[in-house]
PDB file of N, CA and C in Angstrom:
ATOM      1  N   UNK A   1     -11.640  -9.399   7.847  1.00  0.00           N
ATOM      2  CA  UNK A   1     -10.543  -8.721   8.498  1.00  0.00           C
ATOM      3  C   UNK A   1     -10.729  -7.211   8.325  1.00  0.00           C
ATOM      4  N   UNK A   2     -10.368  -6.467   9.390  1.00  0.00           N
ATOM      5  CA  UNK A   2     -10.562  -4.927   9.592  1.00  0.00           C
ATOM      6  C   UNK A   2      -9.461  -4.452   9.184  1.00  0.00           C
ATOM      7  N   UNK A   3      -9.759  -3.533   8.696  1.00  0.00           N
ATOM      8  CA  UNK A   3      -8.306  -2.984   7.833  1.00  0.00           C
ATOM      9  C   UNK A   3      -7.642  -2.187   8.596  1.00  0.00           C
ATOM     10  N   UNK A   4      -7.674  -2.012   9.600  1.00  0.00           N
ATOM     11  CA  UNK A   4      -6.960  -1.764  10.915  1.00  0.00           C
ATOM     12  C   UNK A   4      -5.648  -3.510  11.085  1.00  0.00           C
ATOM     13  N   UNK A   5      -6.489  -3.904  11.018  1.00  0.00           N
ATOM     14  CA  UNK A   5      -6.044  -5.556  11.295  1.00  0.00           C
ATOM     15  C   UNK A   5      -5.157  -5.359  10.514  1.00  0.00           C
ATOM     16  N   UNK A   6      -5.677  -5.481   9.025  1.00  0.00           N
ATOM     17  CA  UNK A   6      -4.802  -5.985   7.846  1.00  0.00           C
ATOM     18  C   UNK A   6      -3.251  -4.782   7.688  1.00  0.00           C
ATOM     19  N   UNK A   7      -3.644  -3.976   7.961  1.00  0.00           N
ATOM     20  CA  UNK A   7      -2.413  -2.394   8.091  1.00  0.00           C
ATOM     21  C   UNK A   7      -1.347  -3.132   9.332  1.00  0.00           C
ATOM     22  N   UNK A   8      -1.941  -3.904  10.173  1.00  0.00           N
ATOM     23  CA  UNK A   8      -0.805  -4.342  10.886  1.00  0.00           C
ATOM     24  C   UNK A   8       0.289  -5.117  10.534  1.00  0.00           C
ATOM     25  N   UNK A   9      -0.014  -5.920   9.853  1.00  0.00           N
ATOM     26  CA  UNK A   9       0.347  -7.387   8.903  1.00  0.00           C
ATOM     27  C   UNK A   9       1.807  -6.283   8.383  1.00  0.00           C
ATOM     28  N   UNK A  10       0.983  -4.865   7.665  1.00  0.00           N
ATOM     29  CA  UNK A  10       2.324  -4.388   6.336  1.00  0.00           C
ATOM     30  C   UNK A  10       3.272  -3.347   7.858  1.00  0.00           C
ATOM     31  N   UNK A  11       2.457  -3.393   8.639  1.00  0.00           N
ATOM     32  CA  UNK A  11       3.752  -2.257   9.266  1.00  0.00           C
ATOM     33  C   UNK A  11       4.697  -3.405   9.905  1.00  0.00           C
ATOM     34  N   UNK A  12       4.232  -4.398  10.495  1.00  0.00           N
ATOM     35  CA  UNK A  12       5.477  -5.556  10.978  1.00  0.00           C
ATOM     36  C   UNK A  12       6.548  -5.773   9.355  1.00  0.00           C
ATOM     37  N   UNK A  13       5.619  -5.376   8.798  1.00  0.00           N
ATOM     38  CA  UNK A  13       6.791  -5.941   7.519  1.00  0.00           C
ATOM     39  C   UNK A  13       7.823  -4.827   7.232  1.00  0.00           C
ATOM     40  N   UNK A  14       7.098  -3.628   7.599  1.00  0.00           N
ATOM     41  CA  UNK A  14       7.776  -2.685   7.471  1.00  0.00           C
ATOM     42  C   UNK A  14       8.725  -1.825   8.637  1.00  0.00           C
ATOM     43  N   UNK A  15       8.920  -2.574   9.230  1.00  0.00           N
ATOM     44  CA  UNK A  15       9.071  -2.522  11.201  1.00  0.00           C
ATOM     45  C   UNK A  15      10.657  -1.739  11.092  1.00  0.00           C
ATOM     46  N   UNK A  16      11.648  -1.907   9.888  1.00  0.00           N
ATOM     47  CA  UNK A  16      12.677  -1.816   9.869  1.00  0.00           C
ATOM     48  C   UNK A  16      12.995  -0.159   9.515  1.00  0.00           C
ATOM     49  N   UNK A  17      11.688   0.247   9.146  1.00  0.00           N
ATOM     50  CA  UNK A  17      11.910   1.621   8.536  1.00  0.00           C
ATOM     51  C   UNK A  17      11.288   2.565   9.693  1.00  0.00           C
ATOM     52  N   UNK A  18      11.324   3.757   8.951  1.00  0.00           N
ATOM     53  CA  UNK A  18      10.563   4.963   9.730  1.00  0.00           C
ATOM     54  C   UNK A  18       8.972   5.201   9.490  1.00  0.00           C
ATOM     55  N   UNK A  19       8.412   4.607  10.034  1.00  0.00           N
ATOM     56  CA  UNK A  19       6.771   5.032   9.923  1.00  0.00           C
ATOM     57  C   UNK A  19       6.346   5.889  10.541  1.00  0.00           C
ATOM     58  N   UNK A  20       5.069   6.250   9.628  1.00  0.00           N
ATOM     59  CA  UNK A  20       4.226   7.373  10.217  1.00  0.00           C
ATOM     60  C   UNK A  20       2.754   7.223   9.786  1.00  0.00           C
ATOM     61  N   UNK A  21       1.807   7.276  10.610  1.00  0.00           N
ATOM     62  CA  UNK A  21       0.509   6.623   9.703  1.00  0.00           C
ATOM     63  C   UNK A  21      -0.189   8.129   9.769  1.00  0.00           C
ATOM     64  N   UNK A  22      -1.731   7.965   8.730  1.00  0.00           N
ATOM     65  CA  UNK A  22      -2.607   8.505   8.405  1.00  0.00           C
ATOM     66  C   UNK A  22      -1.789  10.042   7.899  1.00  0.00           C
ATOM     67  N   UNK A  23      -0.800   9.904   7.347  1.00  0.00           N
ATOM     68  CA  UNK A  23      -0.193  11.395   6.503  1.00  0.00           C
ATOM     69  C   UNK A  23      -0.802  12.254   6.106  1.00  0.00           C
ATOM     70  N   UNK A  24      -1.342  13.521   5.980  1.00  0.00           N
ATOM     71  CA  UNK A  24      -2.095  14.001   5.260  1.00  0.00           C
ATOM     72  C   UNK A  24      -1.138  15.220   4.678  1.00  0.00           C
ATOM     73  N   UNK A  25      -1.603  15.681   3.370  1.00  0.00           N
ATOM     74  CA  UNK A  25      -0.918  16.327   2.557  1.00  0.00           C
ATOM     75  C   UNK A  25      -1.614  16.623   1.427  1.00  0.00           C
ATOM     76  N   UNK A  26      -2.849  17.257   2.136  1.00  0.00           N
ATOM     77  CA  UNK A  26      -4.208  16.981   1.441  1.00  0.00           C
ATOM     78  C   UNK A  26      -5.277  16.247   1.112  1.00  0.00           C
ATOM     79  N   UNK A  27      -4.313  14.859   1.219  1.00  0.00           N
ATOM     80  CA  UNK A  27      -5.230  14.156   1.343  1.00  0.00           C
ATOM     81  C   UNK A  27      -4.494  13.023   2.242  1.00  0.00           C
ATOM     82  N   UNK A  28      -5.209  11.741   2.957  1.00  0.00           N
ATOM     83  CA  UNK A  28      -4.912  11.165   3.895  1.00  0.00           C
ATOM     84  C   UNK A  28      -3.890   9.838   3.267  1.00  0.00           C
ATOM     85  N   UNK A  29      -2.747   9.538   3.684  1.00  0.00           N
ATOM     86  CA  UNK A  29      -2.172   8.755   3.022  1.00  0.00           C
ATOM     87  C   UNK A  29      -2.173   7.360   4.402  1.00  0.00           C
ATOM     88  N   UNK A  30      -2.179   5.866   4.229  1.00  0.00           N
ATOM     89  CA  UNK A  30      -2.494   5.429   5.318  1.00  0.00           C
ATOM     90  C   UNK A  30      -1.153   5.152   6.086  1.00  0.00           C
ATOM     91  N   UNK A  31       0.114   4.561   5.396  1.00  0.00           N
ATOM     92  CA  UNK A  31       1.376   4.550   5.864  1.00  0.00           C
ATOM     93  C   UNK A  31       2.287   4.753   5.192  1.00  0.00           C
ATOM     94  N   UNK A  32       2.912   5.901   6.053  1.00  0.00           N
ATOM     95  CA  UNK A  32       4.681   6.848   5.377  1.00  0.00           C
ATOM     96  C   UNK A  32       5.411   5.870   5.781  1.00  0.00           C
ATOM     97  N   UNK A  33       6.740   5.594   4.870  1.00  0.00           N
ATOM     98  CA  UNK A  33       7.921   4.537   5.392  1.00  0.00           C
ATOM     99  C   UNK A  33       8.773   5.228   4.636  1.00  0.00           C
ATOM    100  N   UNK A  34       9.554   5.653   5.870  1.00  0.00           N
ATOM    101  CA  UNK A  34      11.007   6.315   5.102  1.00  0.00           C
ATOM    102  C   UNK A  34      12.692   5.411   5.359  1.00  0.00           C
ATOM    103  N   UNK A  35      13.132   5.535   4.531  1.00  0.00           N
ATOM    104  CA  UNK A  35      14.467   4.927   4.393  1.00  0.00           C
ATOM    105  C   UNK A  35      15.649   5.602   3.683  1.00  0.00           C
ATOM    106  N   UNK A  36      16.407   6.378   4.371  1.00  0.00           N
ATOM    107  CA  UNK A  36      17.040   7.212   4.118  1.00  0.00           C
ATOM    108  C   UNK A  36      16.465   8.383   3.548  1.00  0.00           C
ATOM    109  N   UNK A  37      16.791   8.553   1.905  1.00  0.00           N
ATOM    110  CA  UNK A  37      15.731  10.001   1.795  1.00  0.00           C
ATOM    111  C   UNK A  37      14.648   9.424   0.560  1.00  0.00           C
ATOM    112  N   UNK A  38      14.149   8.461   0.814  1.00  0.00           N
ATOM    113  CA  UNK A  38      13.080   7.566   0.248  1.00  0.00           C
ATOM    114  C   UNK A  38      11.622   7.517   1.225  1.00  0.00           C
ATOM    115  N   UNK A  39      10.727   8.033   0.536  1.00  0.00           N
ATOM    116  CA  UNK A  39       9.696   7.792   0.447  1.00  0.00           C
ATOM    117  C   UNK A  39       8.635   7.003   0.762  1.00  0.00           C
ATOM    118  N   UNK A  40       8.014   5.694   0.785  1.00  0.00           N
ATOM    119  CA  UNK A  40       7.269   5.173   0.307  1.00  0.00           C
ATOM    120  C   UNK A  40       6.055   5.259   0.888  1.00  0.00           C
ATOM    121  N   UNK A  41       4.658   5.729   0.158  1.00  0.00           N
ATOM    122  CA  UNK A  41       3.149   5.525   0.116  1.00  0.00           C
ATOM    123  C   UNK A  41       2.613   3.921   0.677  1.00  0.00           C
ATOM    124  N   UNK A  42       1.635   3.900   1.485  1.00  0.00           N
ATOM    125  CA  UNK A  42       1.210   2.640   1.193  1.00  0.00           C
ATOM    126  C   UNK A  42      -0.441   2.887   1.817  1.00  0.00           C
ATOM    127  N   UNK A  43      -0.982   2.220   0.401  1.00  0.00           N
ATOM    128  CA  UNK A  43      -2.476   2.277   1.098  1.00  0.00           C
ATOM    129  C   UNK A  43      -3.102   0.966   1.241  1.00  0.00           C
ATOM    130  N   UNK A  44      -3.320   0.935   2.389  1.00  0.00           N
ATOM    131  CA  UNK A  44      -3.938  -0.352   2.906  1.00  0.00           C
ATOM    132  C   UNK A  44      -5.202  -0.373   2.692  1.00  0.00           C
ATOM    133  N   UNK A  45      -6.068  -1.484   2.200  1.00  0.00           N
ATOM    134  CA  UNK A  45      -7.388  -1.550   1.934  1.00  0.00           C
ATOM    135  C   UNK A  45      -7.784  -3.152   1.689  1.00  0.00           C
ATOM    136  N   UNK A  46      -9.315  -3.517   2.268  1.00  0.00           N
ATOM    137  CA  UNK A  46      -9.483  -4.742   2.398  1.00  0.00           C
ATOM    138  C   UNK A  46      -9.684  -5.201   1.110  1.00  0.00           C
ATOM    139  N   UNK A  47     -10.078  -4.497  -0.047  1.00  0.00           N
ATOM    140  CA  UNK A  47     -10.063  -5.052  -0.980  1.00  0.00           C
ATOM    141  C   UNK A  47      -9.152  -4.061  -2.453  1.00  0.00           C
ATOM    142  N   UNK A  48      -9.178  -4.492  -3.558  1.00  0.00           N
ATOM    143  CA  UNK A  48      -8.594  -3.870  -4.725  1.00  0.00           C
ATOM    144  C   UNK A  48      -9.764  -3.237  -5.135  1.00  0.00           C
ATOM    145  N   UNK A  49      -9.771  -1.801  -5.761  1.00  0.00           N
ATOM    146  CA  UNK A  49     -10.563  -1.272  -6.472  1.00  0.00           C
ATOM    147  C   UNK A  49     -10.205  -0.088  -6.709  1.00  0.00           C
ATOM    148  N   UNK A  50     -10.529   0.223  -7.793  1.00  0.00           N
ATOM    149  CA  UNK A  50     -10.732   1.871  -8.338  1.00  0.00           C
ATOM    150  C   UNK A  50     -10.085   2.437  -7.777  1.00  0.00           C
ATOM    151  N   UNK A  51     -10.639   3.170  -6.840  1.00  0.00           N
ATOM    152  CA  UNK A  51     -10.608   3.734  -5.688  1.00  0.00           C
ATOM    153  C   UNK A  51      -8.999   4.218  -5.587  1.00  0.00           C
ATOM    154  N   UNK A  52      -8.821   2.804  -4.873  1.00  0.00           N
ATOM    155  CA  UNK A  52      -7.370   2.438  -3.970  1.00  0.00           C
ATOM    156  C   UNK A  52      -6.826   2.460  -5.065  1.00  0.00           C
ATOM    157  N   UNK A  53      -6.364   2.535  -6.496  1.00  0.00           N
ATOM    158  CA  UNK A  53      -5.821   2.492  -7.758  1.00  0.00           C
ATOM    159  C   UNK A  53      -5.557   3.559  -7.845  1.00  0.00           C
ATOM    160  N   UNK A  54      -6.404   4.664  -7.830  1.00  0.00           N
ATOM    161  CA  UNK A  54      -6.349   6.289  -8.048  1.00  0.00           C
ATOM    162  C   UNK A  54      -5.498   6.930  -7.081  1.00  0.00           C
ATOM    163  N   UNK A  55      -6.536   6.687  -5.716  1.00  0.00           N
ATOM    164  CA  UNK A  55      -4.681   6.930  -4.807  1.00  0.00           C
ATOM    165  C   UNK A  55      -3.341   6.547  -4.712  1.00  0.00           C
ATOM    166  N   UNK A  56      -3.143   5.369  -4.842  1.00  0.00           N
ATOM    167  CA  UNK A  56      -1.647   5.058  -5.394  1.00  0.00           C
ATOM    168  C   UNK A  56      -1.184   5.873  -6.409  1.00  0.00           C
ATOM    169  N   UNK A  57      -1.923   5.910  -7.210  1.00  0.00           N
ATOM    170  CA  UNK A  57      -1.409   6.571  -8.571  1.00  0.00           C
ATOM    171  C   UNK A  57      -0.964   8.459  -8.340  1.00  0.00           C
ATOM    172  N   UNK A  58      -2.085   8.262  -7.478  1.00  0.00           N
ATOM    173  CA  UNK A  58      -1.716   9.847  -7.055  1.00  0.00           C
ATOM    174  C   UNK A  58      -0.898   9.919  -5.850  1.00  0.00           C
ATOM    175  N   UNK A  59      -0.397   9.097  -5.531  1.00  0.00           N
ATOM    176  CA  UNK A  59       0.934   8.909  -3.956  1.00  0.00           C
ATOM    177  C   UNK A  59       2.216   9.516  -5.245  1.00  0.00           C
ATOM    178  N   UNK A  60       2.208   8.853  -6.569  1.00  0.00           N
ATOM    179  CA  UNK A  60       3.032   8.273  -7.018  1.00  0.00           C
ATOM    180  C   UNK A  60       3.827   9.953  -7.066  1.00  0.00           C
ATOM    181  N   UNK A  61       3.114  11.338  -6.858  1.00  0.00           N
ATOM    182  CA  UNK A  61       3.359  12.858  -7.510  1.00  0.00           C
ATOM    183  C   UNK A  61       4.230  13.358  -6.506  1.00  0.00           C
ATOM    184  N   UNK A  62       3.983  12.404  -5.307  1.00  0.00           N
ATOM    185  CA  UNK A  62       4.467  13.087  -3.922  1.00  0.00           C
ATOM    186  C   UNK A  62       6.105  12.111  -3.082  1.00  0.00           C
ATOM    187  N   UNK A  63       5.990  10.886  -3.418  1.00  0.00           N
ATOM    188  CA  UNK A  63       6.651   9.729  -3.151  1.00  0.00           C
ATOM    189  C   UNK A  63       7.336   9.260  -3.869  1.00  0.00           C
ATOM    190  N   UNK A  64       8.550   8.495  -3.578  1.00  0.00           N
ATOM    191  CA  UNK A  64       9.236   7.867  -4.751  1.00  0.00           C
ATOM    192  C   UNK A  64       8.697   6.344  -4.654  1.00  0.00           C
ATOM    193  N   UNK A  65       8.057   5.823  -3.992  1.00  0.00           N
ATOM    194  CA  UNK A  65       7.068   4.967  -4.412  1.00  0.00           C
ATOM    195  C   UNK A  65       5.895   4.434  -3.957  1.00  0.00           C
ATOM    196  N   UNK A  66       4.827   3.698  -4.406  1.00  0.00           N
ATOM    197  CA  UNK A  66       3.723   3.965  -4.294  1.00  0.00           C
ATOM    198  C   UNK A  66       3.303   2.358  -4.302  1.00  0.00           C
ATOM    199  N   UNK A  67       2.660   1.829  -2.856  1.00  0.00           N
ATOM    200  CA  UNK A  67       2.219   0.603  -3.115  1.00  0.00           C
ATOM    201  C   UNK A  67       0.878   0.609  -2.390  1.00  0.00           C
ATOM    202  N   UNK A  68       0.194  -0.568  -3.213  1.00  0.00           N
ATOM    203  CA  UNK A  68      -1.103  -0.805  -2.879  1.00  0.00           C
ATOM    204  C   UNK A  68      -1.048  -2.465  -1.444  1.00  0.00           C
ATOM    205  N   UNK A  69      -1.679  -2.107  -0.814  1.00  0.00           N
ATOM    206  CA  UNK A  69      -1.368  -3.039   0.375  1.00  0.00           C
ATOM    207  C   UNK A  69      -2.871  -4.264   0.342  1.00  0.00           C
ATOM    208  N   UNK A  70      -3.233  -5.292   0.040  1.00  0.00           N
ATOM    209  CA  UNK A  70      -4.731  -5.610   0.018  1.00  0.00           C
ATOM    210  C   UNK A  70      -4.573  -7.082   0.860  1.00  0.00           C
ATOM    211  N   UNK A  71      -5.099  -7.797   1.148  1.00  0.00           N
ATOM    212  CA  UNK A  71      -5.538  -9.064   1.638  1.00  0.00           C
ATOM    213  C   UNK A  71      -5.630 -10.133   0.641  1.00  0.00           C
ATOM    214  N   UNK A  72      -5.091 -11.547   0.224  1.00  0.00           N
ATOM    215  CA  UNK A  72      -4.903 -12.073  -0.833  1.00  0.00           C
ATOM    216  C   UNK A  72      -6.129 -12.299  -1.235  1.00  0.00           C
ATOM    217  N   UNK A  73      -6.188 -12.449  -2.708  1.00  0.00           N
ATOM    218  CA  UNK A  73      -7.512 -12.521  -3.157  1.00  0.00           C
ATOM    219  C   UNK A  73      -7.611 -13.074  -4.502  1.00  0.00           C
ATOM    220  N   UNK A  74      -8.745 -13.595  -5.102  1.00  0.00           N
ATOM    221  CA  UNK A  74      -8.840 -14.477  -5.857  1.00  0.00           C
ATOM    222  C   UNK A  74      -8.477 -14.257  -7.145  1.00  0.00           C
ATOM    223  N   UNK A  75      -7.266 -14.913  -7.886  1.00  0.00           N
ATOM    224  CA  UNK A  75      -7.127 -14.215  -9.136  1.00  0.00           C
ATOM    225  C   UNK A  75      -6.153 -13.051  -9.570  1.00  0.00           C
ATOM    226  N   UNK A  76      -5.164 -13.149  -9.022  1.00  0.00           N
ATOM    227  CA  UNK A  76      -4.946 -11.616  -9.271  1.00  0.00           C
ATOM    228  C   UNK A  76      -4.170 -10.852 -10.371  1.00  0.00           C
ATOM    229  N   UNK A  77      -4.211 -11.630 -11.590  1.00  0.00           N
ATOM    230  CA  UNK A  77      -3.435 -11.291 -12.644  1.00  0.00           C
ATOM    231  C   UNK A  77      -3.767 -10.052 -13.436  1.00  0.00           C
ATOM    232  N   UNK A  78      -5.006  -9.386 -13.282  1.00  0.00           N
ATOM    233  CA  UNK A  78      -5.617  -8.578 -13.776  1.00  0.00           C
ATOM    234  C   UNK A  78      -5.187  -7.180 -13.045  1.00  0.00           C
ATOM    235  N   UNK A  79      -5.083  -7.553 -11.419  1.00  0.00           N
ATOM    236  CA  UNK A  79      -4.511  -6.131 -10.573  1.00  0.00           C
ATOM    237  C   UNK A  79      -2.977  -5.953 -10.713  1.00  0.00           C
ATOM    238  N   UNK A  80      -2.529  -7.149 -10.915  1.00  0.00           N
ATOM    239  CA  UNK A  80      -0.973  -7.145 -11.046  1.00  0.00           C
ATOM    240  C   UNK A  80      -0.620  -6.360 -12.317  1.00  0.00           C
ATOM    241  N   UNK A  81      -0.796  -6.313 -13.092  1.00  0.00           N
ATOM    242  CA  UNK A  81      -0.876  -5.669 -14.945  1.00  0.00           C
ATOM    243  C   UNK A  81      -1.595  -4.400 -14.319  1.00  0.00           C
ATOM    244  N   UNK A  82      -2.132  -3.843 -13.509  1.00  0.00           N
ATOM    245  CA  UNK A  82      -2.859  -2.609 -13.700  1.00  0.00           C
ATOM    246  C   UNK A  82      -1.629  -1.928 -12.668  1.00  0.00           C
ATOM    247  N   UNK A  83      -1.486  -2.941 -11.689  1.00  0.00           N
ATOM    248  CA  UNK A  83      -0.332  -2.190 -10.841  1.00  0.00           C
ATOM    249  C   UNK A  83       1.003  -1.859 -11.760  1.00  0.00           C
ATOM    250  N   UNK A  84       1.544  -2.636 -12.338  1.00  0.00           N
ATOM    251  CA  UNK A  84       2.582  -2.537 -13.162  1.00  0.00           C
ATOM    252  C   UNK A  84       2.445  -1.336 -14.166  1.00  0.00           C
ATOM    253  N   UNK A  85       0.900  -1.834 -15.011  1.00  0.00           N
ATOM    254  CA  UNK A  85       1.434  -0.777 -15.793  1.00  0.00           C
ATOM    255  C   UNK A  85       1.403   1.002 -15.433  1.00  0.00           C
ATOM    256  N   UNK A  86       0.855   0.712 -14.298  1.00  0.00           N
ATOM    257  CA  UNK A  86       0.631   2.847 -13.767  1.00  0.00           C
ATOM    258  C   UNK A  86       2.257   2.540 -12.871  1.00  0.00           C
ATOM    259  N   UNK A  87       2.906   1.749 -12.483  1.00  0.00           N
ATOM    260  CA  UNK A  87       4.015   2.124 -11.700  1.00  0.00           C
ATOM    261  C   UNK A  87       4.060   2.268 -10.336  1.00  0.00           C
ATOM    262  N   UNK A  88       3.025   0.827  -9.990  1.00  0.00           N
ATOM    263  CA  UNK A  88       2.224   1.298  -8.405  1.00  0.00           C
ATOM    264  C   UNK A  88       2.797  -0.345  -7.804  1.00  0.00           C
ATOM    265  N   UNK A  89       3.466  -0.517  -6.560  1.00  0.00           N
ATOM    266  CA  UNK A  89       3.569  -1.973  -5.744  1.00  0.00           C
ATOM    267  C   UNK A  89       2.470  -2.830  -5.242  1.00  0.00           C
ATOM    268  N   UNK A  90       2.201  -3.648  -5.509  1.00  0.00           N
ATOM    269  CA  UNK A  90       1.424  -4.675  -5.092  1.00  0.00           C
ATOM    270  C   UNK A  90       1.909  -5.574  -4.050  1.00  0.00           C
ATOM    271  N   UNK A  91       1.162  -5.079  -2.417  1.00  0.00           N
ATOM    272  CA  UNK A  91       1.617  -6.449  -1.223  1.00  0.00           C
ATOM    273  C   UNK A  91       0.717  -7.129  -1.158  1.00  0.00           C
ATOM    274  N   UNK A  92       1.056  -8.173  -1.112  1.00  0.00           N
ATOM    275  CA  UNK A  92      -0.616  -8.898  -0.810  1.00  0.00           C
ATOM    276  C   UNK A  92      -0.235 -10.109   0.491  1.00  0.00           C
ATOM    277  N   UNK A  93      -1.164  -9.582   1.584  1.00  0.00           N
ATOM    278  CA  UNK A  93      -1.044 -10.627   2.720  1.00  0.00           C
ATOM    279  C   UNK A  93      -1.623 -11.591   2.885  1.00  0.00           C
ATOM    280  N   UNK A  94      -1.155 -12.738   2.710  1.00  0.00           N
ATOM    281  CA  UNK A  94      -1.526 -14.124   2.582  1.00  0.00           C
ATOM    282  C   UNK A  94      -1.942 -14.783   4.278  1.00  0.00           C
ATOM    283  N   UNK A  95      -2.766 -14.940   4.467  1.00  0.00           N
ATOM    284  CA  UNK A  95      -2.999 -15.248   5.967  1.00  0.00           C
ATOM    285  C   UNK A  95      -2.117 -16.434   6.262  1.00  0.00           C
ATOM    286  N   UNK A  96      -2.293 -17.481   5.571  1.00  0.00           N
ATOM    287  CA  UNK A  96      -1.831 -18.694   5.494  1.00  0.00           C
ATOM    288  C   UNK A  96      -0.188 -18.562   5.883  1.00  0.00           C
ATOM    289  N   UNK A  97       0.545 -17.598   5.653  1.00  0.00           N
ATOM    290  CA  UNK A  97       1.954 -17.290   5.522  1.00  0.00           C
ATOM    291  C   UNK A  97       2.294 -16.197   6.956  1.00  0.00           C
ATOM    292  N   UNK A  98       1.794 -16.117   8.034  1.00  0.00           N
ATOM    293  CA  UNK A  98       1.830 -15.063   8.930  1.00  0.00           C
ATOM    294  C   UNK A  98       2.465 -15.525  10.056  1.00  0.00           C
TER     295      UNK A  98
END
């Protein structure tokens, strides 16, 4: 799945708010969702890593909150504890459930 694809999945979910994609503010954020005077980051990516960890974490300076968007995947008790403990949301789109 193209992460074009998979970004679709979280904006239907997010259909109720105010979006705005590819934000930049230095750096590229993939989807703004505002709700009243709330915030929220979301970076969509086909998989969990590093990477996508660091940006959330760094959404977290600019946003009042900060979630990581990924495709379900095997195991995930290890990203869930890393999301939790930096203070970052975990969506995870389950194909099976669409």
């Amino acid at each position: 799945m193209k992460e074009t694809e998979l970004a679709q999945h979280f904006v239907n979910y997010f259909s109720c708010y105010d979006l705005y994609f590819e934000v930049d503010y230095g750096r590229c954020v993939d989807i703004v969702a505002m709700v009243d005077k709330f915030a929220i980051a979301i970076e969509v990516k086909t998989s969990f890593n590093f990477k996508v960890l660091e940006q959330a974490i760094e959404n977290k300076e600019r946003f009042h909150y900060s979630y990581i968007a990924v495709p379900k995947f095997k195991d995930p008790e290890f990203q869930k504890r890393l999301c939790r403990d930096y203070g970052i949301g975990l969506l995870v789109f389950d194909e099976q459930y669409k």
